[in-house]
PDB file of N, CA and C in Angstrom:
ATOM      1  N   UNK A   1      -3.540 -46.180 -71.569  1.00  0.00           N
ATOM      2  CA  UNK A   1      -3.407 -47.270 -70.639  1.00  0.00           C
ATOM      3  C   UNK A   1      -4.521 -47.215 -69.586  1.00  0.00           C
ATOM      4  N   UNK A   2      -4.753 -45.814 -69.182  1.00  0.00           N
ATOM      5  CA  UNK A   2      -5.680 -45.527 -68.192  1.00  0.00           C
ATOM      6  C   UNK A   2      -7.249 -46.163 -68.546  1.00  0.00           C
ATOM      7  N   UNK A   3      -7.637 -46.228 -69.731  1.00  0.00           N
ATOM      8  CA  UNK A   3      -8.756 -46.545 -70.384  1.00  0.00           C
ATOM      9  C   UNK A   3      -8.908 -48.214 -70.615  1.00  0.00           C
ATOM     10  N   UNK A   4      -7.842 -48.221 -70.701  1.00  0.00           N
ATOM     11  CA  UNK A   4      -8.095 -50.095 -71.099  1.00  0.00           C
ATOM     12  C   UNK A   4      -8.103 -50.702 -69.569  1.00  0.00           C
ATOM     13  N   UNK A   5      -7.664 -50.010 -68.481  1.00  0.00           N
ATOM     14  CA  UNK A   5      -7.533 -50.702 -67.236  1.00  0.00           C
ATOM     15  C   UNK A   5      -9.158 -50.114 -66.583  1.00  0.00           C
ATOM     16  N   UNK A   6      -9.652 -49.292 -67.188  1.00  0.00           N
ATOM     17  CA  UNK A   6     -11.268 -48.861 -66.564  1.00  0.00           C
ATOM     18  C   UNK A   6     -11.877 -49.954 -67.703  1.00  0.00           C
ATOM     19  N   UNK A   7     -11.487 -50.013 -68.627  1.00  0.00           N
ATOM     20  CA  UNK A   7     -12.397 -50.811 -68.947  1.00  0.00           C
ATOM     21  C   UNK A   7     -12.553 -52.037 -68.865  1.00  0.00           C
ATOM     22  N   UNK A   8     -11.165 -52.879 -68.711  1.00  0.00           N
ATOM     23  CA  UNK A   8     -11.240 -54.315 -68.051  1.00  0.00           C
ATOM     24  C   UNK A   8     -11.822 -54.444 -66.850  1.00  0.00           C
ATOM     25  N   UNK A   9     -11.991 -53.646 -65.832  1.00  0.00           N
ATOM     26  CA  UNK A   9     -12.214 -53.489 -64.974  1.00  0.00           C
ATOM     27  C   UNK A   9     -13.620 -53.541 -65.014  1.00  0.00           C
ATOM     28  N   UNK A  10     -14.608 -52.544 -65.397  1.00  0.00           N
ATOM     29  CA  UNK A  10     -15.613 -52.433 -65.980  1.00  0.00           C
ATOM     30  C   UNK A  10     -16.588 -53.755 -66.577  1.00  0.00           C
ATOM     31  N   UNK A  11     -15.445 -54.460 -66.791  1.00  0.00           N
ATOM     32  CA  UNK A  11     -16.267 -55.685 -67.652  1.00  0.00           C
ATOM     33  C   UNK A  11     -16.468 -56.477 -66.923  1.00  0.00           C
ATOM     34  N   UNK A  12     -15.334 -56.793 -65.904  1.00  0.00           N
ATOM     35  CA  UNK A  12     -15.617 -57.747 -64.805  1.00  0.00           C
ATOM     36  C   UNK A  12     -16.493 -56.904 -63.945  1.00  0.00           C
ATOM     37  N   UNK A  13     -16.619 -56.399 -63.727  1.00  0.00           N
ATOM     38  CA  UNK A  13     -17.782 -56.080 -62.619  1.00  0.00           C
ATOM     39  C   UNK A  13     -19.143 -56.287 -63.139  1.00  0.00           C
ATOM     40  N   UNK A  14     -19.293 -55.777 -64.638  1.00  0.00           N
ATOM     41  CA  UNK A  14     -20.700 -55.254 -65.528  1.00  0.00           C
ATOM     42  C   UNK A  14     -20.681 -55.940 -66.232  1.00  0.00           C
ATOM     43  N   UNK A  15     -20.223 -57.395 -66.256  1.00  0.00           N
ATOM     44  CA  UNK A  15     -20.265 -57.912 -68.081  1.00  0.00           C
ATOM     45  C   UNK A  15     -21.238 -57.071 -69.098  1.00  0.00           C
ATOM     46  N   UNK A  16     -22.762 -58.029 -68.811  1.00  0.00           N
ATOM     47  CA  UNK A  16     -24.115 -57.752 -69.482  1.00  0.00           C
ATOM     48  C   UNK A  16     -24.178 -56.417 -70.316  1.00  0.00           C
ATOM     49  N   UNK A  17     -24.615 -55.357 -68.454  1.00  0.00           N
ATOM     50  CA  UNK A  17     -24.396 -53.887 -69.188  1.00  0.00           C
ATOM     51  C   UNK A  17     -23.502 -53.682 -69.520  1.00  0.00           C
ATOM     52  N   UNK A  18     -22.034 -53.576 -69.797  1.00  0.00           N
ATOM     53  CA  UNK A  18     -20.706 -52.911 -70.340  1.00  0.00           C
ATOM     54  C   UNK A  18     -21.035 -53.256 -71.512  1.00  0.00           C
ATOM     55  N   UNK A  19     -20.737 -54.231 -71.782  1.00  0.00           N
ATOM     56  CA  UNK A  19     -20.905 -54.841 -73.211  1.00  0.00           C
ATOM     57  C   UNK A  19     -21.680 -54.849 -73.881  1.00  0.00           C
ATOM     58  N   UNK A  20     -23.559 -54.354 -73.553  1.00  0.00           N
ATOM     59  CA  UNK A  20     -24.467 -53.253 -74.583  1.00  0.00           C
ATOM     60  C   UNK A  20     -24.148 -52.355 -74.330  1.00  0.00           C
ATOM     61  N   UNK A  21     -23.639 -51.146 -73.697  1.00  0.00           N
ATOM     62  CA  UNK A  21     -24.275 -49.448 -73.860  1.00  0.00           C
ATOM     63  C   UNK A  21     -22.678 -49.157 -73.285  1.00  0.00           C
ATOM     64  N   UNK A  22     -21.959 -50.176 -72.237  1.00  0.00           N
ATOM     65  CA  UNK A  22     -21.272 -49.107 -71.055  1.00  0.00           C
ATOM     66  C   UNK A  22     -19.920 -48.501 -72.253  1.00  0.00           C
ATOM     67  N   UNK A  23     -19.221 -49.819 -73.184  1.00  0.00           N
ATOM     68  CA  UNK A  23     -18.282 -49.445 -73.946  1.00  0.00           C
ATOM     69  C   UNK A  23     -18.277 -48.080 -74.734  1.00  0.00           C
ATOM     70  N   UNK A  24     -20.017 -48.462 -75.359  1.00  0.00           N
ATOM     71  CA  UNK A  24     -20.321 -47.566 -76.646  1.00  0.00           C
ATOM     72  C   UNK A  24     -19.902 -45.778 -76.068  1.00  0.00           C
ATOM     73  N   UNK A  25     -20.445 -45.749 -74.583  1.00  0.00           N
ATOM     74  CA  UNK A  25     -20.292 -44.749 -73.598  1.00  0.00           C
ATOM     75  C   UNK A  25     -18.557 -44.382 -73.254  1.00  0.00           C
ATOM     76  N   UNK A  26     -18.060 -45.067 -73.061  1.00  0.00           N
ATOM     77  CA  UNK A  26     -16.831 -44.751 -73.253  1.00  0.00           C
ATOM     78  C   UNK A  26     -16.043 -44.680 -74.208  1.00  0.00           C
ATOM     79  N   UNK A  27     -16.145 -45.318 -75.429  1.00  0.00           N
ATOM     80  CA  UNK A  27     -15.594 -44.944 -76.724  1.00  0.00           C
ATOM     81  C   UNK A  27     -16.177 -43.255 -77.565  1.00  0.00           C
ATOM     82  N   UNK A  28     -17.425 -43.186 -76.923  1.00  0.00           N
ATOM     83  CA  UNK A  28     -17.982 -41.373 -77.584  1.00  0.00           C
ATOM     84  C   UNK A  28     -17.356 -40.930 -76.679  1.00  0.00           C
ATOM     85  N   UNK A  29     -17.112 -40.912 -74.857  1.00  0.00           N
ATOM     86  CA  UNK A  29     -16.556 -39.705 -74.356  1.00  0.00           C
ATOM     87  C   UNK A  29     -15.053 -39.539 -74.787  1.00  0.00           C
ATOM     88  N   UNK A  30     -14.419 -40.008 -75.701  1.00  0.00           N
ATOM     89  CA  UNK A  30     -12.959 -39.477 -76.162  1.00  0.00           C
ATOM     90  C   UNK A  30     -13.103 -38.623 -77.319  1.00  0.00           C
ATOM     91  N   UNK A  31     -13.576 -38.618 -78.527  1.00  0.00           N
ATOM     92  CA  UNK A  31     -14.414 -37.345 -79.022  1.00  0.00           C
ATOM     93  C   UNK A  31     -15.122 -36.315 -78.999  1.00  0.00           C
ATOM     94  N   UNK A  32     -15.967 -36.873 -78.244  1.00  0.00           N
ATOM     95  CA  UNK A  32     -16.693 -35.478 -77.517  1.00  0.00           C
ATOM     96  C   UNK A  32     -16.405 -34.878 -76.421  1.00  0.00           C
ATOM     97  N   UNK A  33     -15.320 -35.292 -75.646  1.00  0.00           N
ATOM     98  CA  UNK A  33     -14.427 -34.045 -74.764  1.00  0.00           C
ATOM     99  C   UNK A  33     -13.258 -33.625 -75.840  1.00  0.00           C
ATOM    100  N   UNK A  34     -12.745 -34.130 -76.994  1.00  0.00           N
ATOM    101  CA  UNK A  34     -12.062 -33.583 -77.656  1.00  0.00           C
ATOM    102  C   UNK A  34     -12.599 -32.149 -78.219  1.00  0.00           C
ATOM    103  N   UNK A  35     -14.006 -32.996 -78.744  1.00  0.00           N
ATOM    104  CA  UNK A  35     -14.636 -31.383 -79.254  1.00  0.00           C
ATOM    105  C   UNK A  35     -15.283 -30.318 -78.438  1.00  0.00           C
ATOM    106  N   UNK A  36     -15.485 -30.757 -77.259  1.00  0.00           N
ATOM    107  CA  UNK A  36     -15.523 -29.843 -76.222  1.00  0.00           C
ATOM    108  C   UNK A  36     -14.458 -28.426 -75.816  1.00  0.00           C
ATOM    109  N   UNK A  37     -13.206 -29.435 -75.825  1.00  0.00           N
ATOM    110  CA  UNK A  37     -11.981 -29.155 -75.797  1.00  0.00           C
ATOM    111  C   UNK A  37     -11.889 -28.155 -76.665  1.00  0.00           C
ATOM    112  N   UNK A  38     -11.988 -28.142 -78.732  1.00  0.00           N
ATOM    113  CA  UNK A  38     -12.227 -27.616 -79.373  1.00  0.00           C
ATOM    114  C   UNK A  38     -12.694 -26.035 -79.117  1.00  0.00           C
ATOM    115  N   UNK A  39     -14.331 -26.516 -78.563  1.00  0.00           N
ATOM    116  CA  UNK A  39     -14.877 -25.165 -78.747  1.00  0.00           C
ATOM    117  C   UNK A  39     -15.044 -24.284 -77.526  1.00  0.00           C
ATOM    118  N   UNK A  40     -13.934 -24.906 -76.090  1.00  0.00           N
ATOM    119  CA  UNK A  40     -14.588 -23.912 -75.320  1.00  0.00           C
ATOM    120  C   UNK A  40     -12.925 -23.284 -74.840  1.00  0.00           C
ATOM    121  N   UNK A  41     -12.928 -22.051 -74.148  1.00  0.00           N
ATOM    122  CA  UNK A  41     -11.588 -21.868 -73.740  1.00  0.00           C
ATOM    123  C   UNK A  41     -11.486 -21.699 -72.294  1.00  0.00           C
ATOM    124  N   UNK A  42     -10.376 -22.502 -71.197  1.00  0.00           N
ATOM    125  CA  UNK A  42     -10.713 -22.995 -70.093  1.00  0.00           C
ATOM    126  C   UNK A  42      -9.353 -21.712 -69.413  1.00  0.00           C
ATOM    127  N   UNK A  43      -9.425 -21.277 -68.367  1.00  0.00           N
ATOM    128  CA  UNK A  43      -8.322 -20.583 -67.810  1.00  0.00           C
ATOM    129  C   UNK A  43      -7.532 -21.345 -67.497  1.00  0.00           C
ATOM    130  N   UNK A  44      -6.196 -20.707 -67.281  1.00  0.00           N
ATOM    131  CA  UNK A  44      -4.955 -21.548 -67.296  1.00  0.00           C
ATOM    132  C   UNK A  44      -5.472 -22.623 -65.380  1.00  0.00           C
ATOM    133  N   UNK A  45      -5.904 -21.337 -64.582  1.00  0.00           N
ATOM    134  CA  UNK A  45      -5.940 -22.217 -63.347  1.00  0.00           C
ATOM    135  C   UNK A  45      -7.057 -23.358 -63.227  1.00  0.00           C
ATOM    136  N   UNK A  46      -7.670 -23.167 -64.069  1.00  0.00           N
ATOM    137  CA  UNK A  46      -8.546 -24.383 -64.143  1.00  0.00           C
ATOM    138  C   UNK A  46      -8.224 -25.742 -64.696  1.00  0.00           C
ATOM    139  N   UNK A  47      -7.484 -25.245 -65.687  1.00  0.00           N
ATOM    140  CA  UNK A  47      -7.009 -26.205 -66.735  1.00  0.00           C
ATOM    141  C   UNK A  47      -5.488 -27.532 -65.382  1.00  0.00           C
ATOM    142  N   UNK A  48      -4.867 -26.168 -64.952  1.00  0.00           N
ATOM    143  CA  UNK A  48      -4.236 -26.853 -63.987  1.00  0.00           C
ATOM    144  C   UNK A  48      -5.113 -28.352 -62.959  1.00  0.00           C
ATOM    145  N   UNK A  49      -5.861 -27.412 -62.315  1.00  0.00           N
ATOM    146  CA  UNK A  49      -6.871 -28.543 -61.502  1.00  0.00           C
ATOM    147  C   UNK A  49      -7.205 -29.646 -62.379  1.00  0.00           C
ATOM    148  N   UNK A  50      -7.509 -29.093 -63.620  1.00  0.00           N
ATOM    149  CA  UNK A  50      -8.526 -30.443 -64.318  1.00  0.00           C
ATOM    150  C   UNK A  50      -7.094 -31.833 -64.287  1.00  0.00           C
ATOM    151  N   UNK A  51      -6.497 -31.135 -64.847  1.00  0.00           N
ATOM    152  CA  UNK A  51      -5.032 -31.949 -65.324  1.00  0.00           C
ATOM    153  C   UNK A  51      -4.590 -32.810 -63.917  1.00  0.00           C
ATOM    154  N   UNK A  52      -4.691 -32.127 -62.742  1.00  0.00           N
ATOM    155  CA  UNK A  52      -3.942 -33.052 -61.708  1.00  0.00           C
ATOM    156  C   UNK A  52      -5.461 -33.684 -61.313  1.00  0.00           C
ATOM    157  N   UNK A  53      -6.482 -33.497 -61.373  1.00  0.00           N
ATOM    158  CA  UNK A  53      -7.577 -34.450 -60.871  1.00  0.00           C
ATOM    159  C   UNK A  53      -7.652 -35.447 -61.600  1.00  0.00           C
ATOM    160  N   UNK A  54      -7.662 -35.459 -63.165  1.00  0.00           N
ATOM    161  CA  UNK A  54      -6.995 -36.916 -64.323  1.00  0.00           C
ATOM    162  C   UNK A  54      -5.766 -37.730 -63.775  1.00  0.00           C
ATOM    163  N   UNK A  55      -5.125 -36.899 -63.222  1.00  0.00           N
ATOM    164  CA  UNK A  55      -3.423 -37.239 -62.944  1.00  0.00           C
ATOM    165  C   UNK A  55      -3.611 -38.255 -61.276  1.00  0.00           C
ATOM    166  N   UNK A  56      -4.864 -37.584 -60.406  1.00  0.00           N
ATOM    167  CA  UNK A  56      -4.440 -38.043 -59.572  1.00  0.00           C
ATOM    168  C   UNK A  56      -5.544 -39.380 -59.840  1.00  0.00           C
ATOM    169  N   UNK A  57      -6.886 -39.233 -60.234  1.00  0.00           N
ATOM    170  CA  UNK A  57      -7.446 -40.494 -60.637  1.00  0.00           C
ATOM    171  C   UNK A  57      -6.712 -41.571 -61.367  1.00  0.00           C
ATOM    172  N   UNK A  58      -5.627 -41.377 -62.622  1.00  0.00           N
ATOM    173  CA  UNK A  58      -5.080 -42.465 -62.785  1.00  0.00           C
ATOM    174  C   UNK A  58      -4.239 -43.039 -61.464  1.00  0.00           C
ATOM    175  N   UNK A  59      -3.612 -42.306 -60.929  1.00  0.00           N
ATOM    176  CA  UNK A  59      -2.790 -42.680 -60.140  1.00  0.00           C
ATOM    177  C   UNK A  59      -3.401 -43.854 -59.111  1.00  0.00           C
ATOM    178  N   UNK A  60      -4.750 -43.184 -58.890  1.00  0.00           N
ATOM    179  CA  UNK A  60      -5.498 -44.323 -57.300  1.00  0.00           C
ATOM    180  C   UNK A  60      -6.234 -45.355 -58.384  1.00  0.00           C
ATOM    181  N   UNK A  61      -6.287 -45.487 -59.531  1.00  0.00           N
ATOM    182  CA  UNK A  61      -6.821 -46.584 -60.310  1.00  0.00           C
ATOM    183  C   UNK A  61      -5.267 -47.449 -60.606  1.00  0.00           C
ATOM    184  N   UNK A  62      -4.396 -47.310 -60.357  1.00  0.00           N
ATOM    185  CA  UNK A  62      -3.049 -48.413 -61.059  1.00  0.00           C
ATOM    186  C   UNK A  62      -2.877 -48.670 -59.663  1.00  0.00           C
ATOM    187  N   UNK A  63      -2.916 -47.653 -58.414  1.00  0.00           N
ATOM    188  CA  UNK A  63      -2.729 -48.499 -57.329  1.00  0.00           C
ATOM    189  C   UNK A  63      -3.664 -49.350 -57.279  1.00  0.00           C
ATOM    190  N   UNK A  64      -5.015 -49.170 -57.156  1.00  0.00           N
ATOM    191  CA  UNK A  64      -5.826 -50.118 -56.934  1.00  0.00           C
ATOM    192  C   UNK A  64      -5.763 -51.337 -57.872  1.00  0.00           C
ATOM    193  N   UNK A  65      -5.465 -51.700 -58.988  1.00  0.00           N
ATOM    194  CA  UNK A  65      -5.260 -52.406 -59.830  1.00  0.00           C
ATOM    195  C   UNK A  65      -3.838 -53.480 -59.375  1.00  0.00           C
ATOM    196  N   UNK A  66      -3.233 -52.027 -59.126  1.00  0.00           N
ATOM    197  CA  UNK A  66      -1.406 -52.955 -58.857  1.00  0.00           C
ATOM    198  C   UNK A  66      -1.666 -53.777 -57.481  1.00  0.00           C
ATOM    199  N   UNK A  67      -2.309 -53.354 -56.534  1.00  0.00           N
ATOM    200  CA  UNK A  67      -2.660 -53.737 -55.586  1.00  0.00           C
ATOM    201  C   UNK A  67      -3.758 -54.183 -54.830  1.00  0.00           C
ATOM    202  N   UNK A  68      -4.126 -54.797 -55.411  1.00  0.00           N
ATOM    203  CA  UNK A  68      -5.569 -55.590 -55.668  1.00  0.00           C
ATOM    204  C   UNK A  68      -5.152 -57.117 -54.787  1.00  0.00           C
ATOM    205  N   UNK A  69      -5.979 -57.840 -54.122  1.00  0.00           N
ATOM    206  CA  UNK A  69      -5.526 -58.714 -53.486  1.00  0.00           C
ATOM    207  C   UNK A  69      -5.866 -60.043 -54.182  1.00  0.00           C
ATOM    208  N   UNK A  70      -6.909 -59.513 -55.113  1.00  0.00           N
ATOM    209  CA  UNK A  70      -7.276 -60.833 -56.432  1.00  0.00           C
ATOM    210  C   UNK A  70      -6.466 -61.542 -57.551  1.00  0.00           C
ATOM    211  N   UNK A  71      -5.339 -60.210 -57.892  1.00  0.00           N
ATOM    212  CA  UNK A  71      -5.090 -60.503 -58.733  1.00  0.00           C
ATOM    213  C   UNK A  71      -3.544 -60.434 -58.332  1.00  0.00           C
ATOM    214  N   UNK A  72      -2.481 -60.361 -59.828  1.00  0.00           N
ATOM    215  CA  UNK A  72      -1.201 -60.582 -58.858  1.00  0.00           C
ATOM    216  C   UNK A  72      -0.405 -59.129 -59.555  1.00  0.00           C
ATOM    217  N   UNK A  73       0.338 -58.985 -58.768  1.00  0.00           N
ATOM    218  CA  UNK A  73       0.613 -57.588 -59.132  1.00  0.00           C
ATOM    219  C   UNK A  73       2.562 -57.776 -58.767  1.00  0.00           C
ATOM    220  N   UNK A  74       3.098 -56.756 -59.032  1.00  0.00           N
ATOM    221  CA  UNK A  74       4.382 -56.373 -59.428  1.00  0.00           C
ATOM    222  C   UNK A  74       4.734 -55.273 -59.052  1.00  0.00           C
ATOM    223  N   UNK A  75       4.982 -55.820 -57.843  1.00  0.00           N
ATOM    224  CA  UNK A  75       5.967 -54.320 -57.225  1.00  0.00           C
ATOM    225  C   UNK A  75       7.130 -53.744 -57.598  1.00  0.00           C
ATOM    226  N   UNK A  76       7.910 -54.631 -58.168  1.00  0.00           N
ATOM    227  CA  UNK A  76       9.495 -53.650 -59.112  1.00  0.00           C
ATOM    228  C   UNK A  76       8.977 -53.272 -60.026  1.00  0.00           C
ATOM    229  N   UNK A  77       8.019 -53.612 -60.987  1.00  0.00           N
ATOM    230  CA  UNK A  77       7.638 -53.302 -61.988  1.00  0.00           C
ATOM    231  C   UNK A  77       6.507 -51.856 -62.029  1.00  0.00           C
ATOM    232  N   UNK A  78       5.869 -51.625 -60.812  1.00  0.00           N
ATOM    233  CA  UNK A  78       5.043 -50.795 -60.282  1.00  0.00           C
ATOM    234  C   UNK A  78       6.377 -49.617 -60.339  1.00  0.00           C
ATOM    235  N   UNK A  79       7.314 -49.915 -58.991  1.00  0.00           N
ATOM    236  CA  UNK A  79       8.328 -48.812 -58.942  1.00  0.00           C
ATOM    237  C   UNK A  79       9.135 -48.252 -59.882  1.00  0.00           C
ATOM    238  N   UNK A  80       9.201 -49.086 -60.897  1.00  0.00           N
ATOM    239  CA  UNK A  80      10.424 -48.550 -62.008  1.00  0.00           C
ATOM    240  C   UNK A  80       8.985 -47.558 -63.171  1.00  0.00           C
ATOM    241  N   UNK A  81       7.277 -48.013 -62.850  1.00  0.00           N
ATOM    242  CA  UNK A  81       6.975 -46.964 -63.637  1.00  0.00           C
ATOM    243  C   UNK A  81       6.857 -46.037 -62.883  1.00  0.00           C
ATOM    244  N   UNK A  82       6.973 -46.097 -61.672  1.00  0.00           N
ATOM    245  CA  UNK A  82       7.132 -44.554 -60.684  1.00  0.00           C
ATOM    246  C   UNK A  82       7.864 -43.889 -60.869  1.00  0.00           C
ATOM    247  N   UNK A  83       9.167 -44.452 -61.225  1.00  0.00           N
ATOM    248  CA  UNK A  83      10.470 -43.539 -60.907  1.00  0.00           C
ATOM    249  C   UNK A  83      10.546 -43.375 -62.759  1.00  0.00           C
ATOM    250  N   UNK A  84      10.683 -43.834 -63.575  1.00  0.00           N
ATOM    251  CA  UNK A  84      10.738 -43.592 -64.902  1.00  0.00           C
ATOM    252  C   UNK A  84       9.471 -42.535 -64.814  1.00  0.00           C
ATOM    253  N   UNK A  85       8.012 -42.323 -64.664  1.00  0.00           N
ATOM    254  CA  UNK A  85       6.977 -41.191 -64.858  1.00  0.00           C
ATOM    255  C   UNK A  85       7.560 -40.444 -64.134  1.00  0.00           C
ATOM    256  N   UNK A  86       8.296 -39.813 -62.801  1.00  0.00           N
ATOM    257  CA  UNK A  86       8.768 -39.373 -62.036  1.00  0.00           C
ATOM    258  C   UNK A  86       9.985 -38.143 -62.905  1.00  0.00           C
ATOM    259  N   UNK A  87      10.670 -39.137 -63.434  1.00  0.00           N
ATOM    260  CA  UNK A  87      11.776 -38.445 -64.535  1.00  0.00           C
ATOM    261  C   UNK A  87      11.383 -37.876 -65.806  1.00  0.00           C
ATOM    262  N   UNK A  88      10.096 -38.409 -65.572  1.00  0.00           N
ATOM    263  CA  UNK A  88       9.662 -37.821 -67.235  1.00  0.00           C
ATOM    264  C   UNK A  88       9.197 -36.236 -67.024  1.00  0.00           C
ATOM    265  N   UNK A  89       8.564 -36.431 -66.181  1.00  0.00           N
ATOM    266  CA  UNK A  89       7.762 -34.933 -65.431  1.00  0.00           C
ATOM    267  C   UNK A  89       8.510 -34.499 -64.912  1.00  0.00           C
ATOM    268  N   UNK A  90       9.549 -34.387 -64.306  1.00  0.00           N
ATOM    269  CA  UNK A  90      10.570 -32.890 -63.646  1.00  0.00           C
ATOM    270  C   UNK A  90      11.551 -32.630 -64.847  1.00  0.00           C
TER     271      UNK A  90
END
């Protein structure tokens, strides 16, 4: 979900460039951090950080999205994925 909302995003800002090089650029970095992933081995406390810095970037990209003054957004619908992700993780 996180990817399709950088990349809509992305397009409206960049049509031109997104749509030669910027996509192609984001469709290789999901393979090649996979195989990164693959071949290197990360310590557990690192691995922690990496995980909540992904965790907290999605988080300030759906606010900014949910709450965007351009577009129209959904606040029950915002809260019930708070509290449903909320329950999923404890």
């Amino acid at each position: 979900m996180h990817f399709l909302v950088v990349d809509h995003r992305l397009l409206e800002l960049h049509k031109s460039s997104f749509l030669s090089t910027g996509r192609w650029v984001l469709s290789a970095a999901i393979p090649l951090g996979w195989a990164i992933g693959l071949m290197t081995v990360i310590s557990p406390p690192i691995v922690t950080f990496l995980l909540s810095f992904v965790a907290g970037s999605m988080v300030l990209m759906v606010i900014q999205e949910e709450f965007s003054e351009t577009g129209s957004s959904s606040f029950p619908a915002f809260l019930v994925g708070i509290c449903l992700y909320s329950a999923l993780v404890s």
